[in-house]
Protein backbone atom coordinates (compact mmCIF):
# COMPACT_ATOMS: atom_id res chain seq x y z
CA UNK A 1 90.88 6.76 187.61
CA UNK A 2 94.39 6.37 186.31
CA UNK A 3 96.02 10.09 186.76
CA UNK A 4 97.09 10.77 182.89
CA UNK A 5 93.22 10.00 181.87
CA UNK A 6 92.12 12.01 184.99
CA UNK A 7 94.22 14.90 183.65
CA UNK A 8 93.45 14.42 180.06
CA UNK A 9 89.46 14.54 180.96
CA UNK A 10 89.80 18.06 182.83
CA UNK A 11 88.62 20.80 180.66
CA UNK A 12 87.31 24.61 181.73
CA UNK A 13 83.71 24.15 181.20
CA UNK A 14 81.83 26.98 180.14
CA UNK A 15 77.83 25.74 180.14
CA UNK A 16 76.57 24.06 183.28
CA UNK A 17 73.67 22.00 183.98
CA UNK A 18 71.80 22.94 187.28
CA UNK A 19 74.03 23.26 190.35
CA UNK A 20 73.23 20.17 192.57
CA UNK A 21 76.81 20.27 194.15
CA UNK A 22 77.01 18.05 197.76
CA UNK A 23 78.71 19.38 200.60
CA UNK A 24 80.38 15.75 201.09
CA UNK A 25 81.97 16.06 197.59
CA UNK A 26 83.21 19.48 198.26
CA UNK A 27 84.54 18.46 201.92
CA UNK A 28 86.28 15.30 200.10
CA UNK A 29 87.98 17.55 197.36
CA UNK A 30 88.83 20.32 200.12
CA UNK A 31 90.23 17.06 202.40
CA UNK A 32 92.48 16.12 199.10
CA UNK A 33 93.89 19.66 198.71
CA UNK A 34 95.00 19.66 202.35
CA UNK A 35 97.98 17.53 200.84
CA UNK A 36 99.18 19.53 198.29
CA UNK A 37 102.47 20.86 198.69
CA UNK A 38 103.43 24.57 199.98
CA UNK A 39 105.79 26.48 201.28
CA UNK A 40 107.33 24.87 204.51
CA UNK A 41 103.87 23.34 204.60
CA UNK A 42 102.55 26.89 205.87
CA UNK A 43 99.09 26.10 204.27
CA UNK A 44 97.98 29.30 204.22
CA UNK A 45 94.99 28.49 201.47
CA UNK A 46 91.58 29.22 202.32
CA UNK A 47 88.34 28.21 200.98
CA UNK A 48 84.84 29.70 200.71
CA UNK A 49 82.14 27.46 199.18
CA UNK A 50 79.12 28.94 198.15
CA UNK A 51 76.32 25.71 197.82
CA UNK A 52 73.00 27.26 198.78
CA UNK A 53 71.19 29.26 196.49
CA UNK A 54 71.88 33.01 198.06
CA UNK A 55 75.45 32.35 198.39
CA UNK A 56 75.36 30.86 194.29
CA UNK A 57 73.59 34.36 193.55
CA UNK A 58 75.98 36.63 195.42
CA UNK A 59 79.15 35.20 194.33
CA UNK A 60 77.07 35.04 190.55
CA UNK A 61 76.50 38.63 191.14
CA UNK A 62 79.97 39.83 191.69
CA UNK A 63 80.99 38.16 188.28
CA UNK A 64 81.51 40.31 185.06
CA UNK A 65 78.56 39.22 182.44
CA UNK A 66 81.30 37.11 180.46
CA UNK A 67 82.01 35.01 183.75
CA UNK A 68 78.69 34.75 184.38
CA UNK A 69 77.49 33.61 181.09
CA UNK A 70 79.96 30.89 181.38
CA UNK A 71 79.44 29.68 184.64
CA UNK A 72 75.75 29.77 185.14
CA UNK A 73 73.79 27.21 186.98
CA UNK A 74 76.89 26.25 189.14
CA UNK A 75 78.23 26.25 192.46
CA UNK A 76 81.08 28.41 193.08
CA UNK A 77 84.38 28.14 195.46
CA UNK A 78 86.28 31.22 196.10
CA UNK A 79 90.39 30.80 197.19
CA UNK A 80 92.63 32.65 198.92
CA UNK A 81 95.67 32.58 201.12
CA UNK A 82 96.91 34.42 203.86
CA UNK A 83 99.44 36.79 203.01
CA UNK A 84 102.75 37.10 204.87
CA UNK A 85 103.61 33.63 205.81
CA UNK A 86 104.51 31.88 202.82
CA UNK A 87 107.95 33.22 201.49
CA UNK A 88 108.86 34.03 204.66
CA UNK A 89 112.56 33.50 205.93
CA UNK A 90 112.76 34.48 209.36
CA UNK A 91 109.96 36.25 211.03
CA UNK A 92 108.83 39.05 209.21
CA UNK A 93 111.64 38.82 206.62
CA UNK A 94 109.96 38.36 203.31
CA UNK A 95 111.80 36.30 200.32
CA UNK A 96 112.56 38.56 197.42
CA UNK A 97 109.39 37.14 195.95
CA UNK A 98 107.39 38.31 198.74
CA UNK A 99 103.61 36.84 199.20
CA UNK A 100 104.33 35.01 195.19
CA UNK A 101 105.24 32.08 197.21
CA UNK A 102 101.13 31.83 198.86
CA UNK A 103 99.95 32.52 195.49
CA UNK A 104 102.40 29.79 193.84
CA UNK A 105 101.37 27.43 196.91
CA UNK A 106 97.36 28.10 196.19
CA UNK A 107 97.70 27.46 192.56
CA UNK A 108 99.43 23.78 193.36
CA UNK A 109 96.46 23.32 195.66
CA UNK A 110 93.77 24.81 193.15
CA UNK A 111 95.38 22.33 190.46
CA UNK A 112 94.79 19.32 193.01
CA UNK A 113 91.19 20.47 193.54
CA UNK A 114 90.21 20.65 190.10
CA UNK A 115 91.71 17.41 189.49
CA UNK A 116 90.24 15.51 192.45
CA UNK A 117 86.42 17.20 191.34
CA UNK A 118 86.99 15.77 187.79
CA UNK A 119 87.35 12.35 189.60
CA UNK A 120 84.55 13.10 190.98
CA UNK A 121 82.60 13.49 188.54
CA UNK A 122 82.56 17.59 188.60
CA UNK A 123 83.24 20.04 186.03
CA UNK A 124 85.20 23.13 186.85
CA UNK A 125 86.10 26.61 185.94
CA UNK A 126 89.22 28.82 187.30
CA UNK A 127 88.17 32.73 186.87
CA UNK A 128 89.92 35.33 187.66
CA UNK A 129 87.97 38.13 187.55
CA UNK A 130 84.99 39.06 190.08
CA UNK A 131 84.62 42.13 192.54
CA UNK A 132 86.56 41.37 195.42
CA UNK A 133 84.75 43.46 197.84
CA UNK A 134 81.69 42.09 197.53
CA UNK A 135 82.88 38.44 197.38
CA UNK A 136 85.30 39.46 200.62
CA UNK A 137 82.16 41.27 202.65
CA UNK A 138 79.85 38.29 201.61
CA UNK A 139 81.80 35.53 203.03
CA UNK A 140 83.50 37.93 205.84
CA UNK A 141 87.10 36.96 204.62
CA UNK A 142 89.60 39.02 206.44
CA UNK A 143 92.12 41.64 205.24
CA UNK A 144 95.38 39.67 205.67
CA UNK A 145 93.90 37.07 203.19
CA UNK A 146 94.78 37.54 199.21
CA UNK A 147 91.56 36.57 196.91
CA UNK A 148 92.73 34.89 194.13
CA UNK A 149 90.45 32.87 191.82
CA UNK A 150 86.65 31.66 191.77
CA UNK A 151 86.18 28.33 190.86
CA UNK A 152 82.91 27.39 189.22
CA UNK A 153 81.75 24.08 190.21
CA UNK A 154 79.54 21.85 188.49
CA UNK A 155 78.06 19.41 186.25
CA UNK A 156 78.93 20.33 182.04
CA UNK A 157 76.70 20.08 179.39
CA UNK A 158 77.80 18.54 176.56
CA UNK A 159 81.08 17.08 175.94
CA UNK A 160 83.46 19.82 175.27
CA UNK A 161 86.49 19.58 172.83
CA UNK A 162 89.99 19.47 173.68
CA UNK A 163 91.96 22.86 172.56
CA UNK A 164 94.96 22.33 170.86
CA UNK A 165 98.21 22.36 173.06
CA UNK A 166 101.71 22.77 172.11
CA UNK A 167 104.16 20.18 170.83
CA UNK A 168 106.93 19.22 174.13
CA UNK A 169 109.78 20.35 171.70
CA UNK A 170 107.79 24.08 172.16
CA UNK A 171 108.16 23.78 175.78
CA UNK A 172 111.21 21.90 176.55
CA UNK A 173 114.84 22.06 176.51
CA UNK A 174 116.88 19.26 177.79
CA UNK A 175 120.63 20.17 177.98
């Protein structure tokens, strides 16, 4: 699919059919968001896919009921990054930005994700909100890894509108 349609399809979905995610679609969207760019290609993003039923219904669980209500019946993939290494100028000398460089480098590589499961076929859903805890003692993540967002994976129902976005001239400047 040509990349301006690709991005043009992409919508947060908010009503899922059934989850009937594969693990070859997730390992083919994981294998794309190896290449996304990060800080001297440090890497540091993680991935936890929940496809079987009891990991659907813990990482459900630690939702708020908003969250929930919007992403129910799908698959879920929680992402992190492991702090300290991105940003990092010599060892252990932080950049004045400190660990914002991992979570700058994860949201490139959560953008290519998304992206590559709309060419897929998949519907998706970036949520920032859950109880860490649980989602960290569930999938055993360790302590020098940052959660950042859940990503609700799935097939939509219905076709959902586009929102209105702003005009270039309201985010541009050319000098």
């Amino acid at each position: 699919m040509e990349f301006s349609k690709l991005v043009e399809l992409r919508r947060s979905i908010r009503k899922y059919a059934k989850a009937d995610v594969k693990k070859q679609d997730i390992q083919e969207i994981l294998d794309c968001v190896r290449l996304a760019p990060s800080w001297k290609n440090s890497q540091t993003g993680r991935y936890y896919a929940a496809l079987s039923e009891e990991a659907i219904q813990k990482v459900y669980e630690s939702l708020p009921a908003f969250n929930r209500n919007s992403s129910e019946n799908a698959a879920y993939i929680v992402s992190s990054f492991i702090k300290g290494i991105s940003g990092t100028l010599k060892p252990g000398e932080m950049s004045q930005e400190g660990d914002l460089w991992g979570a700058y480098d994860l949201g490139l590589a959560n953008a290519y994700l998304i992206l590559k499961a709309r060419e897929l076929g998949y519907d998706t859903l970036i949520m920032g909100i859950r109880d860490e805890k649980a989602i960290r003692e569930y999938f055993d993540i360790p302590e020098d890894e940052i959660l950042l967002p859940v990503i609700a994976i799935g097939k939509g129902e219905g076709e959902p509108r586009a929102n209105k976005r702003k005009e270039l001239d309201e985010i541009l400047k050319i000098l």
